[in-house]
C-alpha atoms as a PDB file:
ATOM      1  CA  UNK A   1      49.030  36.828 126.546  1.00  0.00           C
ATOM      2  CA  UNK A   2      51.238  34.429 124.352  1.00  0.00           C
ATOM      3  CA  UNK A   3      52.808  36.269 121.259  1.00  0.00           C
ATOM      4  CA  UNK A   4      52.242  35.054 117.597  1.00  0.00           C
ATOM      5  CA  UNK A   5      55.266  33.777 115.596  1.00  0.00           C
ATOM      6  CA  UNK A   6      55.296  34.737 112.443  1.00  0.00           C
ATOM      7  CA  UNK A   7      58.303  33.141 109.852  1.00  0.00           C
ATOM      8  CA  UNK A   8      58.194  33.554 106.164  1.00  0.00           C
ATOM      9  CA  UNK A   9      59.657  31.254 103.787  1.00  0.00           C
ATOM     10  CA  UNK A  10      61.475  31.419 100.634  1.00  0.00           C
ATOM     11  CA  UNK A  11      59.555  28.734  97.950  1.00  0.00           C
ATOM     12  CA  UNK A  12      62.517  26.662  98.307  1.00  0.00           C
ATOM     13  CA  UNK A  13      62.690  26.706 102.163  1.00  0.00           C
ATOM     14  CA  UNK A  14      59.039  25.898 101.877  1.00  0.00           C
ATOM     15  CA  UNK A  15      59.545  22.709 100.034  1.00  0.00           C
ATOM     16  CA  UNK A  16      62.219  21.940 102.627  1.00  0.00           C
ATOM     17  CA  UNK A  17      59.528  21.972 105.424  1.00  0.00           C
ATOM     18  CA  UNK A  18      56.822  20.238 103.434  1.00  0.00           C
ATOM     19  CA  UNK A  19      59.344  17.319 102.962  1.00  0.00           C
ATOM     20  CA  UNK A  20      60.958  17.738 107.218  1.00  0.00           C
ATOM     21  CA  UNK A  21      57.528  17.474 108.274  1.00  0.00           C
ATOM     22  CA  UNK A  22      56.410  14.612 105.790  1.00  0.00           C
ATOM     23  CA  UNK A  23      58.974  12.615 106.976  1.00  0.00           C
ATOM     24  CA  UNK A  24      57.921  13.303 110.649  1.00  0.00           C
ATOM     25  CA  UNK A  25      54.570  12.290 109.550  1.00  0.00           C
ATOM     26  CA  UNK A  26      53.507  15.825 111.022  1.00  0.00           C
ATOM     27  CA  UNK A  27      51.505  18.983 109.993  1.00  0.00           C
ATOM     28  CA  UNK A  28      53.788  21.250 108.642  1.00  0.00           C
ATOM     29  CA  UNK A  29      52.805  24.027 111.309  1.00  0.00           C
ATOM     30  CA  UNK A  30      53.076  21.158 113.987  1.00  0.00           C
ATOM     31  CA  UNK A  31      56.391  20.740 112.567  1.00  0.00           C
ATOM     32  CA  UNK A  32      57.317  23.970 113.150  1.00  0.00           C
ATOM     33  CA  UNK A  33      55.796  24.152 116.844  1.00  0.00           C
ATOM     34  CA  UNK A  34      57.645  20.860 118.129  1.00  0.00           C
ATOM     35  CA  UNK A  35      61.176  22.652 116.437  1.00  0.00           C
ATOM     36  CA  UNK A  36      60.538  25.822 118.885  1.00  0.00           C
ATOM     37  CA  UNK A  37      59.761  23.333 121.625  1.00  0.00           C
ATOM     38  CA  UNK A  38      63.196  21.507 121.056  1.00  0.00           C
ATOM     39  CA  UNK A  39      65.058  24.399 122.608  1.00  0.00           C
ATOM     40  CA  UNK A  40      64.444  24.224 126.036  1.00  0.00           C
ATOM     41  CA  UNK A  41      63.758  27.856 127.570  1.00  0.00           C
ATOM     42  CA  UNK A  42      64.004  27.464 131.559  1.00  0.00           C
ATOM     43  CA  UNK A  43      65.194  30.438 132.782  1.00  0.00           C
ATOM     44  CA  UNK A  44      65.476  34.446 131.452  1.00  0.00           C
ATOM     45  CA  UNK A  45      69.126  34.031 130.427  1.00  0.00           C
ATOM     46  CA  UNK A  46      67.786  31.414 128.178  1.00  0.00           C
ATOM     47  CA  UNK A  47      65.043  33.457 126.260  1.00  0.00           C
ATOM     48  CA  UNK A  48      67.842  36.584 126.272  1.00  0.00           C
ATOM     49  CA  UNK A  49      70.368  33.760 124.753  1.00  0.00           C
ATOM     50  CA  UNK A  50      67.858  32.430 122.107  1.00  0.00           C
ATOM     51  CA  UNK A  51      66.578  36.065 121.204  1.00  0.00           C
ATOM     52  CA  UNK A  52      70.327  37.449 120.816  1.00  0.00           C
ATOM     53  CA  UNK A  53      70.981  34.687 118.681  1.00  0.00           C
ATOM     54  CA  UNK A  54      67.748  35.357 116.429  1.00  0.00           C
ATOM     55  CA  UNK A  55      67.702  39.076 116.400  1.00  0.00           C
ATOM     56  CA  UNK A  56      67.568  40.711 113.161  1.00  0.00           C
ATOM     57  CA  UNK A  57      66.111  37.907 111.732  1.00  0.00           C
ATOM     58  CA  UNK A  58      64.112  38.981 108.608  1.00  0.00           C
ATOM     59  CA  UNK A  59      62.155  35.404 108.647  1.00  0.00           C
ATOM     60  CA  UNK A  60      60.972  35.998 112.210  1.00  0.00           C
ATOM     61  CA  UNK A  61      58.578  38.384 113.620  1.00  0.00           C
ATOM     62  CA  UNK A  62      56.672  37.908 116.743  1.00  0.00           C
ATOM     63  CA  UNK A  63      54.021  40.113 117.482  1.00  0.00           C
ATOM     64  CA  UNK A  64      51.602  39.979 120.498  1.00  0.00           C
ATOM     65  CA  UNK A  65      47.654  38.785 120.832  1.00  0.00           C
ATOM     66  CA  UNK A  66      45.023  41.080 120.979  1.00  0.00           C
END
């Protein structure tokens, strides 16, 4: 089962990715997706490397599908 990302936004980090994604001519939330997408994940030492570097971030929280 994929997990659900979940990032919250300060107002002005919101206005931030209204006008990133304008500019992209994108969805903000399809925005968002093609930014995780960027950073290639191939192999576990990848996802460990990407989740050390993200851990304890208060904006992030993934939590699994039902």
């Amino acid at each position: 089962m994929p997990a659900v990302l979940t990032v919250r936004l300060t107002k002005e980090e919101q206005g931030i990715l209204a006008k990133r994604s304008k500019r992209a001519g994108m969805k903000k939330a399809t925005f968002v997706r093609k930014l995780i997408r960027d950073e290639e994940i191939v192999t576990g030492a990848d996802a460990l490397a990407w989740g050390e570097r993200h851990w304890g971030d208060s904006a992030l929280r993934i939590t699994p599908r039902r």
